[in-house]
PDB file of N, CA and C in Angstrom:
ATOM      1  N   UNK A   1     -69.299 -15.524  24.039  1.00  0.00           N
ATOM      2  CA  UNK A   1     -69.683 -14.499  24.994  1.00  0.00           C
ATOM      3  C   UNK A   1     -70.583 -15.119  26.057  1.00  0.00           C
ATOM      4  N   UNK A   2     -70.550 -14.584  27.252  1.00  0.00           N
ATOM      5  CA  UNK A   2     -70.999 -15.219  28.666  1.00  0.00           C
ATOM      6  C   UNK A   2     -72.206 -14.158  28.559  1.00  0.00           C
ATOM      7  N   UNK A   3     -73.611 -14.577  28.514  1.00  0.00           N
ATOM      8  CA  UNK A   3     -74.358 -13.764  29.034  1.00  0.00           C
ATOM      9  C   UNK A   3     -75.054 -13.812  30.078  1.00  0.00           C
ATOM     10  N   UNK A   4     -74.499 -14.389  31.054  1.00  0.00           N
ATOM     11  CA  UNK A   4     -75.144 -14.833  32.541  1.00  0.00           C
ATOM     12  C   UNK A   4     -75.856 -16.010  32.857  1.00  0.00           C
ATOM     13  N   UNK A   5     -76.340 -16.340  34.190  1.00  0.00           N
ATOM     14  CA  UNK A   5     -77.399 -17.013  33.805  1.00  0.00           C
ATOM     15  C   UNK A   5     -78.280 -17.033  35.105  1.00  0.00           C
ATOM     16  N   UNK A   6     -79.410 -17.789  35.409  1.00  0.00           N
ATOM     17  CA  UNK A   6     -80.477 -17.399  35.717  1.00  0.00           C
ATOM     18  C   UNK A   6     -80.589 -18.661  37.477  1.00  0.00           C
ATOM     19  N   UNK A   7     -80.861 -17.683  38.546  1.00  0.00           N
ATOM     20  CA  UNK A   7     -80.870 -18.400  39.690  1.00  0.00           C
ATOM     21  C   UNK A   7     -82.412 -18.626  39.766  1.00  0.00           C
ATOM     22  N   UNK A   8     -82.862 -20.060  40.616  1.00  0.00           N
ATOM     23  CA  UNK A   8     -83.993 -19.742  41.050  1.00  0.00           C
ATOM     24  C   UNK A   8     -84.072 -19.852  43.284  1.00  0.00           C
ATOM     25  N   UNK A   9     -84.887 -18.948  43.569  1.00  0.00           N
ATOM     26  CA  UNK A   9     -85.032 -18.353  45.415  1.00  0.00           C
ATOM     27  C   UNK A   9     -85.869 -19.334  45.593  1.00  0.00           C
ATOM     28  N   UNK A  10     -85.687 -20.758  45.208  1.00  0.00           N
ATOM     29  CA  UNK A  10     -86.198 -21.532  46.038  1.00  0.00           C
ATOM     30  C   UNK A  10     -85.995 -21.784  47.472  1.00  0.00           C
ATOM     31  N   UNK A  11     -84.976 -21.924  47.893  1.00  0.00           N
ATOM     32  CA  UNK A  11     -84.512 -22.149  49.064  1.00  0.00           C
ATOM     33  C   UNK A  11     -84.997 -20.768  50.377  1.00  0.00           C
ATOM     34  N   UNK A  12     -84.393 -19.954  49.753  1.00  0.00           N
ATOM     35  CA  UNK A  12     -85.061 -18.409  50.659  1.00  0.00           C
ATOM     36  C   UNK A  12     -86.435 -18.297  50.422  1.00  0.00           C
ATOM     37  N   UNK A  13     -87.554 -18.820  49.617  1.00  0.00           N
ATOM     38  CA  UNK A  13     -88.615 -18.756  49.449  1.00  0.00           C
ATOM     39  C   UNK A  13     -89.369 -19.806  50.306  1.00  0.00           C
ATOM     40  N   UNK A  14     -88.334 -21.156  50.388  1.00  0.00           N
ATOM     41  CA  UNK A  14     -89.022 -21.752  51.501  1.00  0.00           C
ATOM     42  C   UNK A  14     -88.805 -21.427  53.027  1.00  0.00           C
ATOM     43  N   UNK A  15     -87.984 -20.983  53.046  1.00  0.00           N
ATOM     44  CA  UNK A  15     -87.437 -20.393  54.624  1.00  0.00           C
ATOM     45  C   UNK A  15     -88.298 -19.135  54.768  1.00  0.00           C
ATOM     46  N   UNK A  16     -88.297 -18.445  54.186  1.00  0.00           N
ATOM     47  CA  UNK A  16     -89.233 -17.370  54.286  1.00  0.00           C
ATOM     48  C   UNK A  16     -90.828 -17.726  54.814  1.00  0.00           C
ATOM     49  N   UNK A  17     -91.265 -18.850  53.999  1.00  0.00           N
ATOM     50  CA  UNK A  17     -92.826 -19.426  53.986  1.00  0.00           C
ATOM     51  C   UNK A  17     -92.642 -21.181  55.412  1.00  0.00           C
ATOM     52  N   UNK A  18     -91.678 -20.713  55.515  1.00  0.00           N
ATOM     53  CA  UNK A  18     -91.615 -21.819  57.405  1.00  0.00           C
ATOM     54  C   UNK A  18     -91.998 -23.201  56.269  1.00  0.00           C
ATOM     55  N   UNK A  19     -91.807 -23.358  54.942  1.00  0.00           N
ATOM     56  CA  UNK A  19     -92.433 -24.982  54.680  1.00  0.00           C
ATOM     57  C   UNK A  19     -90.710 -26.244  54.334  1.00  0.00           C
ATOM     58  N   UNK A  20     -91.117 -27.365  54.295  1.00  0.00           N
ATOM     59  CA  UNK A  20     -90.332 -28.528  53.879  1.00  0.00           C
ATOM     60  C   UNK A  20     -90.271 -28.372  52.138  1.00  0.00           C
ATOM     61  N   UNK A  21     -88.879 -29.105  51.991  1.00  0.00           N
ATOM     62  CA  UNK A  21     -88.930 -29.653  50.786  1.00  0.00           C
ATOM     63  C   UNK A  21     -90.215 -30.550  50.540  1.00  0.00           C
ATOM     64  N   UNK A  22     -89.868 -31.477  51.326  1.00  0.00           N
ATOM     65  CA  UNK A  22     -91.063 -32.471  51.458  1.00  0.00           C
ATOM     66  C   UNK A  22     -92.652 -32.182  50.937  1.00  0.00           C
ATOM     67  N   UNK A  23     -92.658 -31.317  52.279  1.00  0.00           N
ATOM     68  CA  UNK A  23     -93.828 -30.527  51.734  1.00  0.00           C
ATOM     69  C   UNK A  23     -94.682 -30.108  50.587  1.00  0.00           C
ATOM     70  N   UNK A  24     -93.801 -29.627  50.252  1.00  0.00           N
ATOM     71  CA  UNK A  24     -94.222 -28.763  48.614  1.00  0.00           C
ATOM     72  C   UNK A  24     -93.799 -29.697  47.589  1.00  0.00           C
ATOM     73  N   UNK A  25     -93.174 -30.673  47.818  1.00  0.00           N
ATOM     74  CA  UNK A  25     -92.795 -31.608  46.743  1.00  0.00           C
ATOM     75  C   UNK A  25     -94.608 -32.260  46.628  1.00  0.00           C
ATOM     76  N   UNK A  26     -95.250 -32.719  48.136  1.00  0.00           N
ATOM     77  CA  UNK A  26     -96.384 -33.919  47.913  1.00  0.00           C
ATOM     78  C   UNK A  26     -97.294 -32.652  47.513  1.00  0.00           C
ATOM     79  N   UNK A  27     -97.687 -31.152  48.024  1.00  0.00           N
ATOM     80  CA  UNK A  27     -98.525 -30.322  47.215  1.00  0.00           C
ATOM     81  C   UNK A  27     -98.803 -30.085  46.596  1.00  0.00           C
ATOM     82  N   UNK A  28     -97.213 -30.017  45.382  1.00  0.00           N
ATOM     83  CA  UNK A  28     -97.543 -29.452  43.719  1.00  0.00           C
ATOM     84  C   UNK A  28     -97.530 -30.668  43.089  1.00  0.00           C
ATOM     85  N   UNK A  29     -97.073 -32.004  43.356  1.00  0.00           N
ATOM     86  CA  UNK A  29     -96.587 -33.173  43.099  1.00  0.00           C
ATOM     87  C   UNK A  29     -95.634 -33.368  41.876  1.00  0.00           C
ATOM     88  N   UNK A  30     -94.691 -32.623  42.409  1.00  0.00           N
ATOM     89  CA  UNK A  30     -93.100 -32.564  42.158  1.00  0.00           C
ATOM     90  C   UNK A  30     -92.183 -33.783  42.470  1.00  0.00           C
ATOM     91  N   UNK A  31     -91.863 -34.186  41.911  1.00  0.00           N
ATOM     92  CA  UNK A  31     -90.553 -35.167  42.273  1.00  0.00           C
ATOM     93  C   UNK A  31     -89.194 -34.777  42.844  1.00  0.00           C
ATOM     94  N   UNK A  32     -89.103 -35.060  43.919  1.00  0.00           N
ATOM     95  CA  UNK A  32     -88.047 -35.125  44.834  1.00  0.00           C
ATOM     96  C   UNK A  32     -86.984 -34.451  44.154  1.00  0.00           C
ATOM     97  N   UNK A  33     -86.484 -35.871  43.403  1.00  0.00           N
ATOM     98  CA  UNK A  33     -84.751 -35.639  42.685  1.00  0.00           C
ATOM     99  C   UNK A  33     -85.233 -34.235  41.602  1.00  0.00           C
ATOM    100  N   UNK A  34     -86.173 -33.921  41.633  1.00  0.00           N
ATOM    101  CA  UNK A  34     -86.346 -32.716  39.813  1.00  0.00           C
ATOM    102  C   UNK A  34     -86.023 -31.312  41.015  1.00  0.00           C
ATOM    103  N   UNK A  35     -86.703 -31.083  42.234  1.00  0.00           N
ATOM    104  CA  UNK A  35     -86.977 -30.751  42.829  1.00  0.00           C
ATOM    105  C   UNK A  35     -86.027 -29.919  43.333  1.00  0.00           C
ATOM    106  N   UNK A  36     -84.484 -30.947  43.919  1.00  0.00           N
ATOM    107  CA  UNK A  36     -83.787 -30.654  44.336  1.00  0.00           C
ATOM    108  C   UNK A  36     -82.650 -30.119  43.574  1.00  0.00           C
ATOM    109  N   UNK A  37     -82.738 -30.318  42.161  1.00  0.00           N
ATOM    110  CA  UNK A  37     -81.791 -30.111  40.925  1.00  0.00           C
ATOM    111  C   UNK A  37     -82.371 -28.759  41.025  1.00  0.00           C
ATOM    112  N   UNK A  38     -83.406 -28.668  40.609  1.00  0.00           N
ATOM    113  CA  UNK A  38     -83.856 -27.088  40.928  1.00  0.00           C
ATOM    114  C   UNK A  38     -83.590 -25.930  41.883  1.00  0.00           C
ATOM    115  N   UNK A  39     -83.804 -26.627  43.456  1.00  0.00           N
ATOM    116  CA  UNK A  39     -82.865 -26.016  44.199  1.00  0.00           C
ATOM    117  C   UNK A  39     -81.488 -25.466  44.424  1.00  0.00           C
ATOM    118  N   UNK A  40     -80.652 -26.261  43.828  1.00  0.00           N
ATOM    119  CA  UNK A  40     -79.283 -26.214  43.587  1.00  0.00           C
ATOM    120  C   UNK A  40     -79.065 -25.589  42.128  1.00  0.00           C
ATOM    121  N   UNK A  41     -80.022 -24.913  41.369  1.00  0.00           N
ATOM    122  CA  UNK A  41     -79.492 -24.131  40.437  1.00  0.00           C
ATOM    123  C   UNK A  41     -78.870 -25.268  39.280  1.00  0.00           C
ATOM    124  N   UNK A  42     -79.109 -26.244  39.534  1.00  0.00           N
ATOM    125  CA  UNK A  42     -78.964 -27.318  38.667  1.00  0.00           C
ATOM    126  C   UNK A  42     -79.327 -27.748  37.135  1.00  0.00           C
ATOM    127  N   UNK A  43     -79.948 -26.512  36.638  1.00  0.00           N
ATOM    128  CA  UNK A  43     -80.888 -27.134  36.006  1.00  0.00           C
ATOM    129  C   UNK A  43     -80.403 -26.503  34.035  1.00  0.00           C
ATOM    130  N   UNK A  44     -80.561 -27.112  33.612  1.00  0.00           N
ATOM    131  CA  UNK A  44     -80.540 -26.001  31.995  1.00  0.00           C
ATOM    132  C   UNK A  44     -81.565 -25.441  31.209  1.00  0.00           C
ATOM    133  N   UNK A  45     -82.920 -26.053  31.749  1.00  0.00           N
ATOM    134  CA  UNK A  45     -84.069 -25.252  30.966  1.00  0.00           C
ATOM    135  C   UNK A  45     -85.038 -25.445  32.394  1.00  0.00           C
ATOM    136  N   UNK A  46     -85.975 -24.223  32.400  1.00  0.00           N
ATOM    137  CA  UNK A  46     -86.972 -24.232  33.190  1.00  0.00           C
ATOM    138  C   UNK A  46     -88.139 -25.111  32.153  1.00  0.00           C
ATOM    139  N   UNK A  47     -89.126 -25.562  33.750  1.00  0.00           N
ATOM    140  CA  UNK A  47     -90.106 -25.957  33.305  1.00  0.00           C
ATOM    141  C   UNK A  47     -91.168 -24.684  33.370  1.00  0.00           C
ATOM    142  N   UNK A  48     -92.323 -24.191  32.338  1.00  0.00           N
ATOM    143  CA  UNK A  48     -92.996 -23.345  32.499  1.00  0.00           C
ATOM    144  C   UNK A  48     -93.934 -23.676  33.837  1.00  0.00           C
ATOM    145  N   UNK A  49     -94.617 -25.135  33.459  1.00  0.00           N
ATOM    146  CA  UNK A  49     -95.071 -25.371  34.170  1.00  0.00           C
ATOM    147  C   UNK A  49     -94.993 -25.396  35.702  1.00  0.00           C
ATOM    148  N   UNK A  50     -93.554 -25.672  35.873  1.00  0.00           N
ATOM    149  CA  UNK A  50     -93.291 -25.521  37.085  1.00  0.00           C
ATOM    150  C   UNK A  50     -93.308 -24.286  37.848  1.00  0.00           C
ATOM    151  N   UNK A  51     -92.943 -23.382  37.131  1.00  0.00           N
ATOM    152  CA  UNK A  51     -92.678 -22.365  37.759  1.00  0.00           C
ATOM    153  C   UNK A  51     -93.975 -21.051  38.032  1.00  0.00           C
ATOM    154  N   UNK A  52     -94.968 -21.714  37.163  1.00  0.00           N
ATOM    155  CA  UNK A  52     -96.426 -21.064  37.249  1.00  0.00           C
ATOM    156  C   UNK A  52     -96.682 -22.278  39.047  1.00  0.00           C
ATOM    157  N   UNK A  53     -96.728 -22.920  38.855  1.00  0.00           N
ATOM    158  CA  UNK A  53     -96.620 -23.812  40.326  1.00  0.00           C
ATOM    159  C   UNK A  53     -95.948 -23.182  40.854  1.00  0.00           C
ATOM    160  N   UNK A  54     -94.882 -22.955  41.160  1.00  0.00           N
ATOM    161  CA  UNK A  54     -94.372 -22.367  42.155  1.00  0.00           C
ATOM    162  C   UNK A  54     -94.646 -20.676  42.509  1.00  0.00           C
ATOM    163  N   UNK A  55     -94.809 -20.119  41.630  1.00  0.00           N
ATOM    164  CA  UNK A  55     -95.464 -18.709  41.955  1.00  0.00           C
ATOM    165  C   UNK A  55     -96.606 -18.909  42.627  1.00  0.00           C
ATOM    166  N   UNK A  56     -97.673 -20.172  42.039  1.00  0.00           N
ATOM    167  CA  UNK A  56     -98.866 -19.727  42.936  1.00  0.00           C
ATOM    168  C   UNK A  56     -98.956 -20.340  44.164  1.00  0.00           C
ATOM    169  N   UNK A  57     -98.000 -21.051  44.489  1.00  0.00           N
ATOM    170  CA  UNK A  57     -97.628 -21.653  46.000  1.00  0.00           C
ATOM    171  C   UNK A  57     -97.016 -20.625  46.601  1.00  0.00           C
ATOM    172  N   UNK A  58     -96.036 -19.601  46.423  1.00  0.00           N
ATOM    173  CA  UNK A  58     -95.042 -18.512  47.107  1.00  0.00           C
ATOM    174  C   UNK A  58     -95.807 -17.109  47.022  1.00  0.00           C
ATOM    175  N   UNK A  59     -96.730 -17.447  46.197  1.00  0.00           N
ATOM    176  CA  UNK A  59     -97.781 -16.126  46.240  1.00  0.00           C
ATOM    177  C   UNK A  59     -96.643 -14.790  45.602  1.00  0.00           C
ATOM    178  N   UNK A  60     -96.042 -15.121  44.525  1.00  0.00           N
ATOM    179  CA  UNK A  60     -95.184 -14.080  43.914  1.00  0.00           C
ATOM    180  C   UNK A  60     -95.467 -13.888  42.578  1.00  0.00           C
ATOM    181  N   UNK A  61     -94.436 -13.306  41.947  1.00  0.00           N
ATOM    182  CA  UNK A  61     -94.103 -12.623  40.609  1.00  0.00           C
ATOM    183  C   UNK A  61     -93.081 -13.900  40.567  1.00  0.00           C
ATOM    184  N   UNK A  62     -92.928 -13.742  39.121  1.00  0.00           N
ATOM    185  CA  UNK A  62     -91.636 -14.410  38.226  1.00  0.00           C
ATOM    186  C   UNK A  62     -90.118 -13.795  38.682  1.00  0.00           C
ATOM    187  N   UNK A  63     -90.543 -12.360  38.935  1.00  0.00           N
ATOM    188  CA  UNK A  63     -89.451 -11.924  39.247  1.00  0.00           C
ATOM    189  C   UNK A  63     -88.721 -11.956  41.078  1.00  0.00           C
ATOM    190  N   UNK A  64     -89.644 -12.380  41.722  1.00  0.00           N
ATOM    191  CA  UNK A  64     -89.346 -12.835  42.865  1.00  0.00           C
ATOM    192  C   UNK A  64     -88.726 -14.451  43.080  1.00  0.00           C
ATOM    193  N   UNK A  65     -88.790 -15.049  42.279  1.00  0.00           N
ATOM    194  CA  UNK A  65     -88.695 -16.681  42.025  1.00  0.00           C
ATOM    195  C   UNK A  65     -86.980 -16.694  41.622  1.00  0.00           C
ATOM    196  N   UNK A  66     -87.338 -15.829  40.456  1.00  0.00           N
ATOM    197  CA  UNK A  66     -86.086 -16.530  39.517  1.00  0.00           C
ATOM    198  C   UNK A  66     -85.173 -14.954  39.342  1.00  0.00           C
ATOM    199  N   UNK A  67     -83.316 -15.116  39.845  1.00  0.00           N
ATOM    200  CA  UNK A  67     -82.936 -13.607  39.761  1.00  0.00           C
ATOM    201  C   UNK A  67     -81.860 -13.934  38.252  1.00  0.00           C
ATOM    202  N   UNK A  68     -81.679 -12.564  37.471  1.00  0.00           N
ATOM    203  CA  UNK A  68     -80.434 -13.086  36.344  1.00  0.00           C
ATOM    204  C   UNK A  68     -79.121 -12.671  37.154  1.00  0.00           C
ATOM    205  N   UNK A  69     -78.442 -13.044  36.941  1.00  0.00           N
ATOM    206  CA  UNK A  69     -76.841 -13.268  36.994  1.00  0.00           C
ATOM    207  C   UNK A  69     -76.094 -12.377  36.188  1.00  0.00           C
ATOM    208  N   UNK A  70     -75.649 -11.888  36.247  1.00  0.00           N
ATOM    209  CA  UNK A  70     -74.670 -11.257  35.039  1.00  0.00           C
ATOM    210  C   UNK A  70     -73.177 -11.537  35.367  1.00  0.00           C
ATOM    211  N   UNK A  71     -72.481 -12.315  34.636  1.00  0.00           N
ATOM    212  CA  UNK A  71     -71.007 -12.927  34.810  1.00  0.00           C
ATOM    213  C   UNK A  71     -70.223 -11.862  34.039  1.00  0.00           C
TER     214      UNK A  71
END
């Protein structure tokens, strides 16, 4: 059974906030290539860590970050 799976609004979160990949990679000090796997929905497990970083850089909720999918 398919139970969906889970996007993260990186990309519209940076367009929204006018910043670079770049950017926010040297801020939170993120690595590039992890970075961009992330962007592209690439990924099979979140990092907690990361994503408490990234909320408090986008000034959001969990639920603004990351949407579920339902297939």
């Amino acid at each position: 059974m398919n139970y969906g799976h889970l996007e993260l609004r990186i990309e519209e979160l940076l367009q929204e906030k006018g910043v670079s990949k770049n950017t926010i990679c040297k801020e939170l000090d993120i690595p590039r290539s992890n970075f961009n796997r992330y962007c592209r929905n690439e990924f099979q497990r979140l990092d907690a860590n990361l994503i408490c970083k990234l909320c408090d850089y986008f000034e959001c909720e969990v639920g603004a970050l990351i949407r579920y999918v339902k297939e």
